[in-house]
Protein backbone atom coordinates (compact mmCIF):
# COMPACT_ATOMS: atom_id res chain seq x y z
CA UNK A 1 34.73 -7.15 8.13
CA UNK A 2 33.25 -9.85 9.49
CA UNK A 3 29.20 -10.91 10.55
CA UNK A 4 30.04 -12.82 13.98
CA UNK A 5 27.61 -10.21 16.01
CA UNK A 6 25.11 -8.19 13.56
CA UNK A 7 23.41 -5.53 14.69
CA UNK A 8 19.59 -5.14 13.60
CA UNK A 9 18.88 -1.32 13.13
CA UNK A 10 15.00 -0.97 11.90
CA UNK A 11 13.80 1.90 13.35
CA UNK A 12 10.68 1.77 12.05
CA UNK A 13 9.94 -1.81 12.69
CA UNK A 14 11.37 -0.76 16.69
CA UNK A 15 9.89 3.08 16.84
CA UNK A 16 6.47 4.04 19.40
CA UNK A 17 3.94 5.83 17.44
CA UNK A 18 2.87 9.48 18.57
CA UNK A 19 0.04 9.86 20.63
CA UNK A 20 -1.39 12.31 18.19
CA UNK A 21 -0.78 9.72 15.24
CA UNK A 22 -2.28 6.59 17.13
CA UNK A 23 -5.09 9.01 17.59
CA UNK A 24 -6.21 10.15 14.50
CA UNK A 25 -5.51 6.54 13.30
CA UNK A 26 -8.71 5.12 15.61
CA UNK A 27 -10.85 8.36 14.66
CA UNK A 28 -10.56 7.31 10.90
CA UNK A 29 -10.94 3.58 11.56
CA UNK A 30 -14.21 4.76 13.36
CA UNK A 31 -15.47 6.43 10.30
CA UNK A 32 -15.07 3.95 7.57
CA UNK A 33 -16.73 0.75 6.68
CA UNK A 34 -15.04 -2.01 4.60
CA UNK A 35 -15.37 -0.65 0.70
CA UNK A 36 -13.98 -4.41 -0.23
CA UNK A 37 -17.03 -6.09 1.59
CA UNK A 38 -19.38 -7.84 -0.58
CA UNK A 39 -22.31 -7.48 1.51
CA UNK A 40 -24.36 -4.53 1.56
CA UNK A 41 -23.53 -3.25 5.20
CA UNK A 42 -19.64 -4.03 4.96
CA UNK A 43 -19.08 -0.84 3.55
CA UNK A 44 -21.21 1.50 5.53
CA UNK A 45 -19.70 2.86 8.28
CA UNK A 46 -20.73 2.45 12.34
């Protein structure tokens, strides 16, 4: 079996998040801070 034409299957690299899921994602960015930061406000959220 030969390699002259490979087919790349990823289907997560290639598949659209959900609505729902690409929702809740930017409600929980919204409501955390950075809890690596090493200044005082980095982890505090808003």
């Amino acid at each position: 079996m030969g390699m002259e034409n490979p087919v790349y299957m990823d289907h997560n690299a290639t598949t659209a998040v959900r609505p729902e899921a690409r929702e809740a994602i930017f409600r929980a960015l919204a409501l955390t801070g950075n809890p690596s930061s090493v200044h005082g406000s980095g982890p505090i959220p808003g």
